[in-house]
Structure formats: C-alpha cells, structure tokens
Protein backbone atom coordinates (compact mmCIF):
# COMPACT_ATOMS: atom_id res chain seq x y z
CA UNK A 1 11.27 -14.68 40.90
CA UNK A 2 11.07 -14.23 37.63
CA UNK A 3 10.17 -10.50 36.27
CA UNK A 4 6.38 -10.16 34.71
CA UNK A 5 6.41 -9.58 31.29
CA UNK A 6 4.54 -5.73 30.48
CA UNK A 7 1.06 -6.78 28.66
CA UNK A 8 1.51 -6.48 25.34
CA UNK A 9 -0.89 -4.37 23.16
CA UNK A 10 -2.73 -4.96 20.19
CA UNK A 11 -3.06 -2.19 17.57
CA UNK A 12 -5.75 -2.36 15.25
CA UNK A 13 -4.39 -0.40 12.19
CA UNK A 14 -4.92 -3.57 10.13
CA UNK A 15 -1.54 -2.67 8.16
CA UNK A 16 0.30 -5.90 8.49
CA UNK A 17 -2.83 -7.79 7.37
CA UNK A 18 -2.66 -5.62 4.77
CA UNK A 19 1.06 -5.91 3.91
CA UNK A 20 1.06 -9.41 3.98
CA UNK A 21 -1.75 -9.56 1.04
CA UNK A 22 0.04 -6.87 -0.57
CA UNK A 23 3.15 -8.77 -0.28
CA UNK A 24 1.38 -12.51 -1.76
CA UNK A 25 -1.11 -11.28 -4.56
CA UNK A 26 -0.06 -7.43 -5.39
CA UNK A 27 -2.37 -4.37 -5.84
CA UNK A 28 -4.95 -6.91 -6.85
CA UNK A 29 -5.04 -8.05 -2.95
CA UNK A 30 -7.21 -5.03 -2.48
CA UNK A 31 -11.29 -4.33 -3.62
CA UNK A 32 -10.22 -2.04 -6.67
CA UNK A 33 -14.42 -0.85 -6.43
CA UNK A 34 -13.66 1.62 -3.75
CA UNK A 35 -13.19 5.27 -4.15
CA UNK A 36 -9.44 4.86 -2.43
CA UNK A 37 -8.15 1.91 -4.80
CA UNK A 38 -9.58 4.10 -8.14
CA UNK A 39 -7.95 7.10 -6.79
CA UNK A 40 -4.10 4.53 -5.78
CA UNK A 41 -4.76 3.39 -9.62
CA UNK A 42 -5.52 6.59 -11.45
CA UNK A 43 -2.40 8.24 -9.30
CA UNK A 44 -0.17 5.09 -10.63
CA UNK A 45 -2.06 5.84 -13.66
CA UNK A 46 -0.38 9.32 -14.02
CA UNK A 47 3.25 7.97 -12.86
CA UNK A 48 3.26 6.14 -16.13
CA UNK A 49 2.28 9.00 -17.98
CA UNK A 50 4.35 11.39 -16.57
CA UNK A 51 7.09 9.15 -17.53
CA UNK A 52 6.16 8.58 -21.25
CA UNK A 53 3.45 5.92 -21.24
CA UNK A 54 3.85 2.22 -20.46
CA UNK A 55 5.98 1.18 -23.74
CA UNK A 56 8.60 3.91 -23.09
CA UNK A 57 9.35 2.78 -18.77
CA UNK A 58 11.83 0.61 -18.10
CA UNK A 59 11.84 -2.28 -15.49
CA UNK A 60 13.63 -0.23 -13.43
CA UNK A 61 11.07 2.65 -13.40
CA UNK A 62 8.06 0.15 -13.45
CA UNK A 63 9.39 -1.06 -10.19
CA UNK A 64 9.53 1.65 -8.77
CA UNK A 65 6.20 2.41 -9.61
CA UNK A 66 4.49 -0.74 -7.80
CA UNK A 67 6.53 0.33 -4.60
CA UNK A 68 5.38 3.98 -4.53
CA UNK A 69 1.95 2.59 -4.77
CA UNK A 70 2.21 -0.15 -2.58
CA UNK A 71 3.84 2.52 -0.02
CA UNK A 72 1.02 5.19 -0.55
CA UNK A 73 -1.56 2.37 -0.07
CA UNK A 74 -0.10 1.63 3.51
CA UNK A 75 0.18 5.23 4.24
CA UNK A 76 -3.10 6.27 3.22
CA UNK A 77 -4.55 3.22 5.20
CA UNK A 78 -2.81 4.14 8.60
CA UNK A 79 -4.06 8.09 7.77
CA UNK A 80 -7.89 6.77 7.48
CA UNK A 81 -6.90 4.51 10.45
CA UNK A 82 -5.50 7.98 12.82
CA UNK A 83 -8.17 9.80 11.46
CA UNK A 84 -11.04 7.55 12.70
C-alpha cells in the first residue's frame, strides 16, 4: 500500500497571480486608478527624487527602483490579504 498523499491546500492570497503579471507586463500589469497603485507610484515617485531626479540615476539605481516597488507591491498585497 501505497501512503495517501496529505490534501493539499489552496491559499487565496492571489500573490503568484500577481507575480506572474508583474513578472510579463511590469507595474503596468496593475489598475494604476486605485488609491494603492497612486500611492506604489508617488512612493517610486520620491525614490527618484531622493536620488536626484530621473536624468541624474543610473541603470543600476533605476533597477533597483522597479524591484523595491515591485517588492512593496507584493507585500502590501499579502498585508491587505492578512488583514481581511
């Protein structure tokens, strides 16, 4: 006999939906008219700033950039998620 397999369980965070469009078309993959995507871009917003304005980044630092937002977007989705 062969041992039963434990059921396995779904979660319903949504986060590898999300990653996945993330991944494919960028920050665009997500409706920028809600109060959390204007809040991700003005944040990103003041990165840039902070770091002299978008002529004086470099690639390096503009990289950078994208993955701290793309990071705080999945974070801040799996906090609204916990705190439903």
């Amino acid at each position: 006999m062969t041992p039963q397999k434990a059921a396995r369980s779904r979660s319903r965070h949504g986060l590898n939906a999300l990653k996945a469009r993330v991944k494919v078309r960028g920050l665009t993959a997500i409706d920028m008219r809600t109060a959390a995507a204007q809040a991700l871009l003005a944040w990103r917003r003041e990165l840039i700033a902070d770091l002299g304005g978008e002529q004086v980044i470099s690639a390096q630092q503009r990289v950078l950039i994208e993955l701290a937002a793309r990071t705080r977007l999945y974070v801040d989705s799996l906090d609204a998620w916990i705190m439903e």
